[in-house]
PDB file of N, CA and C in Angstrom:
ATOM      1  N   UNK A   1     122.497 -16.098 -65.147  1.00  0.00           N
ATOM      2  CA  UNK A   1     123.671 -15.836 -64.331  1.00  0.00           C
ATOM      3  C   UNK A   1     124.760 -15.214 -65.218  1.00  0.00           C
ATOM      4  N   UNK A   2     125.179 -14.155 -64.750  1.00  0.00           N
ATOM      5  CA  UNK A   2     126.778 -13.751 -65.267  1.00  0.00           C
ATOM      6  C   UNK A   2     127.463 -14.596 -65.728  1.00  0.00           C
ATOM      7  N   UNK A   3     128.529 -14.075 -66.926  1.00  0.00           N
ATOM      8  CA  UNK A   3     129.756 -15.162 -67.730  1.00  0.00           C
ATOM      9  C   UNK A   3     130.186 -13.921 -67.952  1.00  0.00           C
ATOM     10  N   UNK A   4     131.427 -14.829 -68.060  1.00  0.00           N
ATOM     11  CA  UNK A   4     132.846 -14.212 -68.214  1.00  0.00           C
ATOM     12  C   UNK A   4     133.681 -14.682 -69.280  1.00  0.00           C
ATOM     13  N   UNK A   5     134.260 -14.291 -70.342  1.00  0.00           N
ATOM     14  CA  UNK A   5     134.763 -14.889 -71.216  1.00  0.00           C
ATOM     15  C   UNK A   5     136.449 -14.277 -70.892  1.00  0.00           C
ATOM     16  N   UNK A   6     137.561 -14.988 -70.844  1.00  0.00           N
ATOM     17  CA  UNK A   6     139.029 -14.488 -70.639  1.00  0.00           C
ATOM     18  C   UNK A   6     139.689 -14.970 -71.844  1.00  0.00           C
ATOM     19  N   UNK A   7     140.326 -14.383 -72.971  1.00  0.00           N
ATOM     20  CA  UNK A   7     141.232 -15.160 -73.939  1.00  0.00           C
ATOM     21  C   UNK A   7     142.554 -14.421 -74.091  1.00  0.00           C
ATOM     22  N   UNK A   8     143.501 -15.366 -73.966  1.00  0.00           N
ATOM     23  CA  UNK A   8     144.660 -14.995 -73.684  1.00  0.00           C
ATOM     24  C   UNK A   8     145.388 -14.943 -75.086  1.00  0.00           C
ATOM     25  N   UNK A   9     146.143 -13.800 -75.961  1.00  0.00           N
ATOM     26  CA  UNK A   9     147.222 -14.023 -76.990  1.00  0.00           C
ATOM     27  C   UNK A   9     148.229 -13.050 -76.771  1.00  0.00           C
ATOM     28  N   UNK A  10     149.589 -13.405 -77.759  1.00  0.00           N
ATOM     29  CA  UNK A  10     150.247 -12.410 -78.077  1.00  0.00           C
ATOM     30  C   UNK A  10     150.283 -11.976 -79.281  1.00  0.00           C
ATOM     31  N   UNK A  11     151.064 -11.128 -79.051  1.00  0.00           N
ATOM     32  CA  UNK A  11     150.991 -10.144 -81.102  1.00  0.00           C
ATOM     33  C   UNK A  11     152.261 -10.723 -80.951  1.00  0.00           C
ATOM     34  N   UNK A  12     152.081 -10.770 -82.435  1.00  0.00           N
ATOM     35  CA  UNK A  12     153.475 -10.977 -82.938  1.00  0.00           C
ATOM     36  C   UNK A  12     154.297  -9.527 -83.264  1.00  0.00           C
ATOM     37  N   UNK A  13     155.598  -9.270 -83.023  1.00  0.00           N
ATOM     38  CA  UNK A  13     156.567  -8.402 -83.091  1.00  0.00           C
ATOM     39  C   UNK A  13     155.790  -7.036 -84.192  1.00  0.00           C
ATOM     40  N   UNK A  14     155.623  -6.049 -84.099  1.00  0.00           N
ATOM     41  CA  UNK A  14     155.411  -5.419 -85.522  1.00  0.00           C
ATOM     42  C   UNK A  14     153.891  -5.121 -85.594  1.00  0.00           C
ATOM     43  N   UNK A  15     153.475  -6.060 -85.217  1.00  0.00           N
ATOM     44  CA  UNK A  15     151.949  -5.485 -85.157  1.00  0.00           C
ATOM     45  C   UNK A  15     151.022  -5.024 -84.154  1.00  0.00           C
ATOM     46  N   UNK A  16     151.381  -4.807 -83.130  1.00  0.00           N
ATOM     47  CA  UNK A  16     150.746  -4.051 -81.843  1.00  0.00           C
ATOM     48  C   UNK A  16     149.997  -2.875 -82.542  1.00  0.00           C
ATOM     49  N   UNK A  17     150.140  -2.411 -82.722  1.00  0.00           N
ATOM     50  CA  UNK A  17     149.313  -0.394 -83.298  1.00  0.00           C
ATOM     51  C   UNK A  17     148.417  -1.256 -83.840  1.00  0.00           C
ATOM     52  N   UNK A  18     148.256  -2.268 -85.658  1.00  0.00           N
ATOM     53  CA  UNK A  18     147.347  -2.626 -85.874  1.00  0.00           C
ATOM     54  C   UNK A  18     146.184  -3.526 -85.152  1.00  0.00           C
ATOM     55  N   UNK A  19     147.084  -3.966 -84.026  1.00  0.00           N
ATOM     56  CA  UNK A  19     145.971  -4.859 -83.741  1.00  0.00           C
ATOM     57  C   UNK A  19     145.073  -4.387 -82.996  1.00  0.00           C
ATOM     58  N   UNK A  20     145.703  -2.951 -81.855  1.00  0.00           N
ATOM     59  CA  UNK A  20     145.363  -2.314 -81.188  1.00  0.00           C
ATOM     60  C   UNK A  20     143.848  -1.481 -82.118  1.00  0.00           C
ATOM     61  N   UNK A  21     144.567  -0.931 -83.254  1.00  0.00           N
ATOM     62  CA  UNK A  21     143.199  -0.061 -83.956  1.00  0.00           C
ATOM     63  C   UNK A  21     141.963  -0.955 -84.390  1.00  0.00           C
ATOM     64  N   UNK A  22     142.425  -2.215 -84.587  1.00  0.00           N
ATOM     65  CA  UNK A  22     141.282  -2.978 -85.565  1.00  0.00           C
ATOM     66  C   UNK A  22     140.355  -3.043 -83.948  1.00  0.00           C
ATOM     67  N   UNK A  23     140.729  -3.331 -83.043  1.00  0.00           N
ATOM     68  CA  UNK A  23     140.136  -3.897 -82.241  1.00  0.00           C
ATOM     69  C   UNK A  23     139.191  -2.464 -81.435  1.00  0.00           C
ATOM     70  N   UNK A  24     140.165  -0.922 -81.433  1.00  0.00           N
ATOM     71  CA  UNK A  24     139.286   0.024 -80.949  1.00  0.00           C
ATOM     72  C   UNK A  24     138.119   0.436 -82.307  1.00  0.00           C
ATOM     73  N   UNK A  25     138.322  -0.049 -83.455  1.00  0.00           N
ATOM     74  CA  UNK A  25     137.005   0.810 -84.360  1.00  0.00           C
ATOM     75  C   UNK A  25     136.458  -0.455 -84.687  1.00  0.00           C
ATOM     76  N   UNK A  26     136.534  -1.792 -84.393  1.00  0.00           N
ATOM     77  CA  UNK A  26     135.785  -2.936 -84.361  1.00  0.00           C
ATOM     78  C   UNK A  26     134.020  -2.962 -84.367  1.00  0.00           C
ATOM     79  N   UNK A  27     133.235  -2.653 -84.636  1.00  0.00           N
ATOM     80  CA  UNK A  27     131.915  -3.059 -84.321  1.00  0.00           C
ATOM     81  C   UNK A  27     131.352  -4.145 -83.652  1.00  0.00           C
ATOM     82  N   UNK A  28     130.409  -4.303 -82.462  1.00  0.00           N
ATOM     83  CA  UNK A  28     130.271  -4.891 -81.805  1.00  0.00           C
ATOM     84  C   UNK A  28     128.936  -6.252 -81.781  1.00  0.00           C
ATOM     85  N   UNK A  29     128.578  -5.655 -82.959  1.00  0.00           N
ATOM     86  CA  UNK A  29     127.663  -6.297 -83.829  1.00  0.00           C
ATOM     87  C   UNK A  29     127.644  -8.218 -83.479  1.00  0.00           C
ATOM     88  N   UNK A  30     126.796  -8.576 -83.171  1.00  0.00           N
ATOM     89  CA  UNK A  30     126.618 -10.206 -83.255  1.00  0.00           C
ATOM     90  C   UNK A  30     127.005 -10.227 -81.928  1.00  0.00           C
ATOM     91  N   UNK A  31     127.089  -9.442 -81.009  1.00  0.00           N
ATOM     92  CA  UNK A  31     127.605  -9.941 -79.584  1.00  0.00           C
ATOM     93  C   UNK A  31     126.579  -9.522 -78.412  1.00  0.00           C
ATOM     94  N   UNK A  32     125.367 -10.045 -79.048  1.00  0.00           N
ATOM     95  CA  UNK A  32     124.044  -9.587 -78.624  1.00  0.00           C
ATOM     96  C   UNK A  32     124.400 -10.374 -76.868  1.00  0.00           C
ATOM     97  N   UNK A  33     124.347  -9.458 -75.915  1.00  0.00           N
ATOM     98  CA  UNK A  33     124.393 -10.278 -74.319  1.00  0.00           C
ATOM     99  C   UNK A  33     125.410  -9.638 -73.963  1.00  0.00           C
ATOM    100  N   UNK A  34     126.235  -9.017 -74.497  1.00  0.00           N
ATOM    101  CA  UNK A  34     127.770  -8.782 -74.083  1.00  0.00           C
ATOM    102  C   UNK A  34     127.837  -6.985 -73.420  1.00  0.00           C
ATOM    103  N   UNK A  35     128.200  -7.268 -72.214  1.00  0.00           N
ATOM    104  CA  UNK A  35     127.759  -5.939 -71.318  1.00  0.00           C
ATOM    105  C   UNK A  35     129.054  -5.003 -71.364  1.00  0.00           C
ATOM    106  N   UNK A  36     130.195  -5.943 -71.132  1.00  0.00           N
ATOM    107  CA  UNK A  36     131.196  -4.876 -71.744  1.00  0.00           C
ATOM    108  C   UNK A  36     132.624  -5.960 -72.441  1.00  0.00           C
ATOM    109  N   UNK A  37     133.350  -5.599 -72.794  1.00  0.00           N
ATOM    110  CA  UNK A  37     134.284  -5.749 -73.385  1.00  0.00           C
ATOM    111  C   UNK A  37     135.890  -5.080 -73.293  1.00  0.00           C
ATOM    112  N   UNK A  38     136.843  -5.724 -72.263  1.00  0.00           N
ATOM    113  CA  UNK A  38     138.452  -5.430 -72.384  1.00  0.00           C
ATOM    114  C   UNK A  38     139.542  -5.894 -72.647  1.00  0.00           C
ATOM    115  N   UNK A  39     139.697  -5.034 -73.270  1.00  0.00           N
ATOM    116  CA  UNK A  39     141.498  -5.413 -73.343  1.00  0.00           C
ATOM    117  C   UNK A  39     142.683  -4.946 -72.917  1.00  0.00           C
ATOM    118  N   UNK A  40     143.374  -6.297 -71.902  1.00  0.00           N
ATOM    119  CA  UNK A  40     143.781  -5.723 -71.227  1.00  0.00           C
ATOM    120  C   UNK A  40     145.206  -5.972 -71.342  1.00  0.00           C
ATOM    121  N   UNK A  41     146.343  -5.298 -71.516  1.00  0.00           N
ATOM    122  CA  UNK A  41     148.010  -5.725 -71.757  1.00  0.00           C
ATOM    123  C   UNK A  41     148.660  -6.020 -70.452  1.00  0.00           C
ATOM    124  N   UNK A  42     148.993  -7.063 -70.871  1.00  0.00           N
ATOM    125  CA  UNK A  42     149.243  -8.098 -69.695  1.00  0.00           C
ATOM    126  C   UNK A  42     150.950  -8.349 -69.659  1.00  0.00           C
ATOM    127  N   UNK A  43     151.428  -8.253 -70.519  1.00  0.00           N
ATOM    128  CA  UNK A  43     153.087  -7.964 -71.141  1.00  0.00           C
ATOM    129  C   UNK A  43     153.545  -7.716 -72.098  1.00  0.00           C
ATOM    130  N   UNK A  44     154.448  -7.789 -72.314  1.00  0.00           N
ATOM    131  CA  UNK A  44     155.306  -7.280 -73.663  1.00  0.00           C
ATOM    132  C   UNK A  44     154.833  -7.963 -74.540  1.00  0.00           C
ATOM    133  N   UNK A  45     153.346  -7.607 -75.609  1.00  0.00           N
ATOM    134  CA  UNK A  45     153.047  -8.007 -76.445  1.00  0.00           C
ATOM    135  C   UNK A  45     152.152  -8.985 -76.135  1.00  0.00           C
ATOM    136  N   UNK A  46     151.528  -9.233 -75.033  1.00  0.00           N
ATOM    137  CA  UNK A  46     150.808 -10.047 -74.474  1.00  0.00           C
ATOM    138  C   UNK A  46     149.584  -9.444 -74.159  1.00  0.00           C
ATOM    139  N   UNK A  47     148.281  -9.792 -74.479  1.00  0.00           N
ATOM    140  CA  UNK A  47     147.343  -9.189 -74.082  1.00  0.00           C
ATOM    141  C   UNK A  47     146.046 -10.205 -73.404  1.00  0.00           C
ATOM    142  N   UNK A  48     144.832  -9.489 -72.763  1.00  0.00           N
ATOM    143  CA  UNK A  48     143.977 -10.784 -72.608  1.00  0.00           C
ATOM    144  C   UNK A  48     142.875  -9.778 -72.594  1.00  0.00           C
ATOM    145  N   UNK A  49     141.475 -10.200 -73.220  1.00  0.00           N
ATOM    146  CA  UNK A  49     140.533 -10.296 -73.665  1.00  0.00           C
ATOM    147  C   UNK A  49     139.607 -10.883 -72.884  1.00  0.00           C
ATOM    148  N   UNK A  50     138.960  -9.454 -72.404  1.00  0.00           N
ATOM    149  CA  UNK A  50     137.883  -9.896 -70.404  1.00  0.00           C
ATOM    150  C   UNK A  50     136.146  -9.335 -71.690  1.00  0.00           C
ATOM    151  N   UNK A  51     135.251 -10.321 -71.647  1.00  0.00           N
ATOM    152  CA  UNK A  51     134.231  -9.828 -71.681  1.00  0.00           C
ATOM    153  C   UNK A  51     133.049 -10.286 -70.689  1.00  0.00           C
ATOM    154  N   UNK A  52     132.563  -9.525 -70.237  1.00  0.00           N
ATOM    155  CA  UNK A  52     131.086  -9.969 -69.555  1.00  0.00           C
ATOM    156  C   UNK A  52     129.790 -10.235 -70.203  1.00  0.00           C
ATOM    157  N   UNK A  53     129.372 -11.137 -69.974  1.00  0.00           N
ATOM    158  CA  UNK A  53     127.744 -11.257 -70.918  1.00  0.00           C
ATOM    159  C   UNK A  53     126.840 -11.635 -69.922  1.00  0.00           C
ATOM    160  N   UNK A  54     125.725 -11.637 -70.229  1.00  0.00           N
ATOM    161  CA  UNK A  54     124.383 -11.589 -69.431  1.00  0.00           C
ATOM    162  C   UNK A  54     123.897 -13.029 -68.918  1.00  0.00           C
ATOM    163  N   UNK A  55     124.240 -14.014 -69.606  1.00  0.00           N
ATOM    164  CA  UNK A  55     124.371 -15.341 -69.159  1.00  0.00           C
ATOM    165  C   UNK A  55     125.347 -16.446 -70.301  1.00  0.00           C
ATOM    166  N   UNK A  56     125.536 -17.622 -70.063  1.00  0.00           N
ATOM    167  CA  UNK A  56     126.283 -18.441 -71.009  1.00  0.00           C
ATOM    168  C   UNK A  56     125.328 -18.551 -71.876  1.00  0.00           C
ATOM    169  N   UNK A  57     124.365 -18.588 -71.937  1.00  0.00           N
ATOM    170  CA  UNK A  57     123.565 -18.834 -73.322  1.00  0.00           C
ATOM    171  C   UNK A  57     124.005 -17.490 -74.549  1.00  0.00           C
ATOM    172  N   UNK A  58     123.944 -16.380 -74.057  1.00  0.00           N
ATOM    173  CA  UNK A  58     124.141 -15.422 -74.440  1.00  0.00           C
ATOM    174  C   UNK A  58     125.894 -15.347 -75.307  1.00  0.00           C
ATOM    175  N   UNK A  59     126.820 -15.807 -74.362  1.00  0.00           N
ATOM    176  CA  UNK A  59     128.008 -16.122 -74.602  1.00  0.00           C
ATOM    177  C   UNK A  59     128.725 -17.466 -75.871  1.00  0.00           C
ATOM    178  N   UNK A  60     127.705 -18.310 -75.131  1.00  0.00           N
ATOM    179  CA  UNK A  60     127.939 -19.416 -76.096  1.00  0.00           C
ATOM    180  C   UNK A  60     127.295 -18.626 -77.333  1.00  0.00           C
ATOM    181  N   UNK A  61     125.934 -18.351 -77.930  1.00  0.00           N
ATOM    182  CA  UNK A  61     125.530 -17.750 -78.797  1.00  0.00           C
ATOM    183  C   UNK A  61     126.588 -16.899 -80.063  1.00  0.00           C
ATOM    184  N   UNK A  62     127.307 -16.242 -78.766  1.00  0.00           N
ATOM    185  CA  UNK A  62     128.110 -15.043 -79.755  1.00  0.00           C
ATOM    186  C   UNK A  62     129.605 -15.514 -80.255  1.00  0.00           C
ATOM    187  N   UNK A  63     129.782 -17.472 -79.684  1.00  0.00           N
ATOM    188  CA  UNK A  63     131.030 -17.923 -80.222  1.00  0.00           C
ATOM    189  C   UNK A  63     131.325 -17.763 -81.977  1.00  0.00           C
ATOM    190  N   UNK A  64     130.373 -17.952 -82.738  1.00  0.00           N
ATOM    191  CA  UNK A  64     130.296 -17.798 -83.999  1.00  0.00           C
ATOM    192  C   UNK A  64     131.295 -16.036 -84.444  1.00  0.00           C
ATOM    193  N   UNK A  65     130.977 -14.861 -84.050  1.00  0.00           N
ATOM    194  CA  UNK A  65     130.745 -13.814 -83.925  1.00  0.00           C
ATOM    195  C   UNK A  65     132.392 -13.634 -83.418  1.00  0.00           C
ATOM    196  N   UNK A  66     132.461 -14.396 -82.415  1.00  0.00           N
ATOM    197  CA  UNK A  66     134.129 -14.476 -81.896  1.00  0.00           C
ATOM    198  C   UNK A  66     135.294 -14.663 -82.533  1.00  0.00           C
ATOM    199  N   UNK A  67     134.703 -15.982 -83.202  1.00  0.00           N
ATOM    200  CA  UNK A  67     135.922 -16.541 -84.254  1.00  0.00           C
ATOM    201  C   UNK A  67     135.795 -15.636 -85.200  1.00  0.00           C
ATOM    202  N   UNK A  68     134.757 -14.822 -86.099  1.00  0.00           N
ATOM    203  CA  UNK A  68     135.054 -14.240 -86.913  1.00  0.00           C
ATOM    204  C   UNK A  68     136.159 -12.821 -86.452  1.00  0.00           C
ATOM    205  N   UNK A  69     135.649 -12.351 -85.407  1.00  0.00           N
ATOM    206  CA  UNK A  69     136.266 -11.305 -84.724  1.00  0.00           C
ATOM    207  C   UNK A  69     137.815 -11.690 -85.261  1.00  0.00           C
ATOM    208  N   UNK A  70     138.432 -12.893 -84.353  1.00  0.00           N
ATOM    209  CA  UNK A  70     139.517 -13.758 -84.147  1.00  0.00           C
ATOM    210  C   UNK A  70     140.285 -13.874 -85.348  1.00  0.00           C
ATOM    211  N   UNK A  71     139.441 -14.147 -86.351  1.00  0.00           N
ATOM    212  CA  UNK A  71     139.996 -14.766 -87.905  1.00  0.00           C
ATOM    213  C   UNK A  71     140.346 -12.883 -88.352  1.00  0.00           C
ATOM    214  N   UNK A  72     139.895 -12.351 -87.802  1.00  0.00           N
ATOM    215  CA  UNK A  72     140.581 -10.923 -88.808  1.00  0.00           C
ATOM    216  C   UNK A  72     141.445 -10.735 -88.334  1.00  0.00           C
ATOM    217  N   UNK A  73     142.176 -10.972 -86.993  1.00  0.00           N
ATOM    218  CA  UNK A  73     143.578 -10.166 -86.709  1.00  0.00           C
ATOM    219  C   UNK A  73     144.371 -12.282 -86.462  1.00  0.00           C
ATOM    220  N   UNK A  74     144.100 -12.730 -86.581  1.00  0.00           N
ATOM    221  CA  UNK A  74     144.725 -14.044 -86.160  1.00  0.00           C
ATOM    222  C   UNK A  74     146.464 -14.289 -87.212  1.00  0.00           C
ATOM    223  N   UNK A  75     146.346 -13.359 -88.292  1.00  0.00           N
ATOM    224  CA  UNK A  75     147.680 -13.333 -88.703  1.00  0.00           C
ATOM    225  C   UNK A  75     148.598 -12.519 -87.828  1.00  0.00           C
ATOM    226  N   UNK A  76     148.205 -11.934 -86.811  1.00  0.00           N
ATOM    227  CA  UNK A  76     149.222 -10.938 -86.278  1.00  0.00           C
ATOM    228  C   UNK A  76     149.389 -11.431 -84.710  1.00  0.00           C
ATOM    229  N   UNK A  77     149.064 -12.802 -84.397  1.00  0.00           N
ATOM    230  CA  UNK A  77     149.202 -13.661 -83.359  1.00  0.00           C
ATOM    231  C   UNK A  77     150.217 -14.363 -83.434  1.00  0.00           C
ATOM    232  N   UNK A  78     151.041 -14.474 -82.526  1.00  0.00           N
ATOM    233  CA  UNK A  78     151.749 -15.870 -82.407  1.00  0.00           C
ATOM    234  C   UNK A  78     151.101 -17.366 -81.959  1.00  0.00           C
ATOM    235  N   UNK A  79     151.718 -17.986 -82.304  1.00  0.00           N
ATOM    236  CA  UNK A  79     151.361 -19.387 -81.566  1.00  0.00           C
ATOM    237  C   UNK A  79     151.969 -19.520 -80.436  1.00  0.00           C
ATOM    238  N   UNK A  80     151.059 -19.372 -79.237  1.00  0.00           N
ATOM    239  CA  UNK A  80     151.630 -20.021 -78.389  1.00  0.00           C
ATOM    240  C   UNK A  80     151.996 -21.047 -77.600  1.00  0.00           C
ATOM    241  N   UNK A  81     151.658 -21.882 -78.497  1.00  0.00           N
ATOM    242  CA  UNK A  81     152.953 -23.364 -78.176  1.00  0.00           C
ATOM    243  C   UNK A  81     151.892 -24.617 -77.281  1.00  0.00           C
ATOM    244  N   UNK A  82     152.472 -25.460 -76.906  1.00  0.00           N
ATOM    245  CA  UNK A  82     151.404 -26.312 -75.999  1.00  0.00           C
ATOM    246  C   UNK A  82     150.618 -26.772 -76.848  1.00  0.00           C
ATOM    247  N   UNK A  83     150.239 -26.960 -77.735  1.00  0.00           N
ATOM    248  CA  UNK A  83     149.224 -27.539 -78.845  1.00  0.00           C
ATOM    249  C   UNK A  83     147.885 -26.496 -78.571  1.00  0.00           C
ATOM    250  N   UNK A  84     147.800 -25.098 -77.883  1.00  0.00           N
ATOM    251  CA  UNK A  84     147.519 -23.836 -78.291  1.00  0.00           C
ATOM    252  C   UNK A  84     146.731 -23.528 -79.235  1.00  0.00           C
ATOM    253  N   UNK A  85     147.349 -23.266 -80.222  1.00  0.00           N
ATOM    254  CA  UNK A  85     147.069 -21.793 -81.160  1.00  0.00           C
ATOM    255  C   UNK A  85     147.517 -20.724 -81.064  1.00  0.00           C
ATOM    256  N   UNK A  86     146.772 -20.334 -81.245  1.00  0.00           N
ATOM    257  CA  UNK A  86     146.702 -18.905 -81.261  1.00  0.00           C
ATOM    258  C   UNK A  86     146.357 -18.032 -79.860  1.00  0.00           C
ATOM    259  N   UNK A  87     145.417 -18.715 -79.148  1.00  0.00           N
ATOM    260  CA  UNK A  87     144.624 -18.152 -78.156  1.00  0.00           C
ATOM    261  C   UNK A  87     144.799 -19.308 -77.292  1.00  0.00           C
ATOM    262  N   UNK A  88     144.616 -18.518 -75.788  1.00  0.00           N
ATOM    263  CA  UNK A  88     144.052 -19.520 -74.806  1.00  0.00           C
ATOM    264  C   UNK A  88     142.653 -19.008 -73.714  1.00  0.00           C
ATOM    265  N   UNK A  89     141.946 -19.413 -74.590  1.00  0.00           N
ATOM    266  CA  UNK A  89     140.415 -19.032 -74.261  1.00  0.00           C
ATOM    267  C   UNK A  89     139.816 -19.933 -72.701  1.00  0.00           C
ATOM    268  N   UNK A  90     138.994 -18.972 -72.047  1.00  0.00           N
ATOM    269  CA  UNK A  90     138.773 -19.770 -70.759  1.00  0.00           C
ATOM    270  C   UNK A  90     137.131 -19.051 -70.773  1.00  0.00           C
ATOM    271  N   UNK A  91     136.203 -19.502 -70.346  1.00  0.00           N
ATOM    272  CA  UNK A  91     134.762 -19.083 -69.704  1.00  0.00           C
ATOM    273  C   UNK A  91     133.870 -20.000 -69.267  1.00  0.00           C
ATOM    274  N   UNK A  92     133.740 -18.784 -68.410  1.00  0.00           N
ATOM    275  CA  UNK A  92     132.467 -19.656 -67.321  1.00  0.00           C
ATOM    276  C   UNK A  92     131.776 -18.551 -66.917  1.00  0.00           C
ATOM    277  N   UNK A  93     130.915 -19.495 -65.763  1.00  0.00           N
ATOM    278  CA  UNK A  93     129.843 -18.746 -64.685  1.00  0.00           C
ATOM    279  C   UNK A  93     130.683 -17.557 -63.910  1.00  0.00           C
ATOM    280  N   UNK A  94     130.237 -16.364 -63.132  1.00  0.00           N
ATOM    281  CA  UNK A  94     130.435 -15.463 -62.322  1.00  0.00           C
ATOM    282  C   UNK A  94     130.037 -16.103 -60.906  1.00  0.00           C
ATOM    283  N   UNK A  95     130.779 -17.154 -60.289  1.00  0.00           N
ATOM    284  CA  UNK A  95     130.187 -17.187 -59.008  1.00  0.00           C
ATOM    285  C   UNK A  95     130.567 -16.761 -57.692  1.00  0.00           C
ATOM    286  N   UNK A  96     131.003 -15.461 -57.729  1.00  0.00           N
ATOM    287  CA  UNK A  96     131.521 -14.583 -56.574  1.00  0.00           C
ATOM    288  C   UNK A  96     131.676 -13.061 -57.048  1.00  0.00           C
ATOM    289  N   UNK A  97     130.918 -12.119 -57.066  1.00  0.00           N
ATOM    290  CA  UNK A  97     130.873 -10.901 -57.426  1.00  0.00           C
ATOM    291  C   UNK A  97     130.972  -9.694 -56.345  1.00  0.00           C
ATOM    292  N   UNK A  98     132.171  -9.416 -56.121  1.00  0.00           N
ATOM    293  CA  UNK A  98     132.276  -8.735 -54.998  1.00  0.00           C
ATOM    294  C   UNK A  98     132.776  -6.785 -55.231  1.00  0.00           C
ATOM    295  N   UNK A  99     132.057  -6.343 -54.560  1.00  0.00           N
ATOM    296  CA  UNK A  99     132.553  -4.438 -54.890  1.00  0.00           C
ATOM    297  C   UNK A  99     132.872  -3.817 -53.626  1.00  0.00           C
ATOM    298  N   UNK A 100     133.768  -3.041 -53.509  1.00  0.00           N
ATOM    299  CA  UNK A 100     134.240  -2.361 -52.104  1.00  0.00           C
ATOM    300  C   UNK A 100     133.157  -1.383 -51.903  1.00  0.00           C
TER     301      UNK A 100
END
C-alpha cells in the first residue's frame, strides 16, 4: 500500500538559497521505494517535505537515509519549540487516493 511521508521545518533567517541548493543537487541514493519527492514552501521560511513511497516497509527502510539527509542541512533549521526539534515529521498509509 502507498505511504506518505510529510516533515515539517523552518530555515533559519540567512539560509534559504543554501538549503534550497543542497536539497535540488542532493542524490537520491538509499531511498530505494521512494516514487517522488517535494518540497513544498509553506511560509516565510517554512517549508514541508511530501514524499511518496511504494509501501511503509519501503519508507520505514529509508529512515536511516533520512536522518542522514536531515543531519546535513539540520544547522540551518530552527527549533521549533514544543519539545520539537528541528522537524515535525508525520507518515502513514495512503487511504483515499483520489484524481479529477
Amino acid at each position: 500500500m502507498t505511504a506518505m511521508n510529510i516533515v515539517r521545518a523552518v530555515v533559519k533567517p540567512g539560509c534559504e538559497e543554501e538549503f534550497l541548493k543542497i536539497h535540488r543537487e542532493r542524490e537520491l541514493d538509499g531511498f530505494e521505494g521512494l516514487r517522488f519527492m517535494r518540497l513544498v514552501k509553506t511560509g516565510e521560511r517554512e517549508f514541508m517535505f511530501v514524499g511518496e513511497w511504494e509501501s511503509m516497509d519501503a519508507l520505514v527502510a529509508a529512515r536511516p537515509a533520512m536522518v542522514e539527509s536531515l543531519d546535513r542541512v539540520r544547522h540551518m533549521l530552527d527549533d521549533l519549540g514544543g519539545d520539537l526539534g528541528v522537524t515535525d515529521p508525520r507518515s502513514g498509509e495512503v487511504v483515499i487516493e483520489r484524481r479529477p
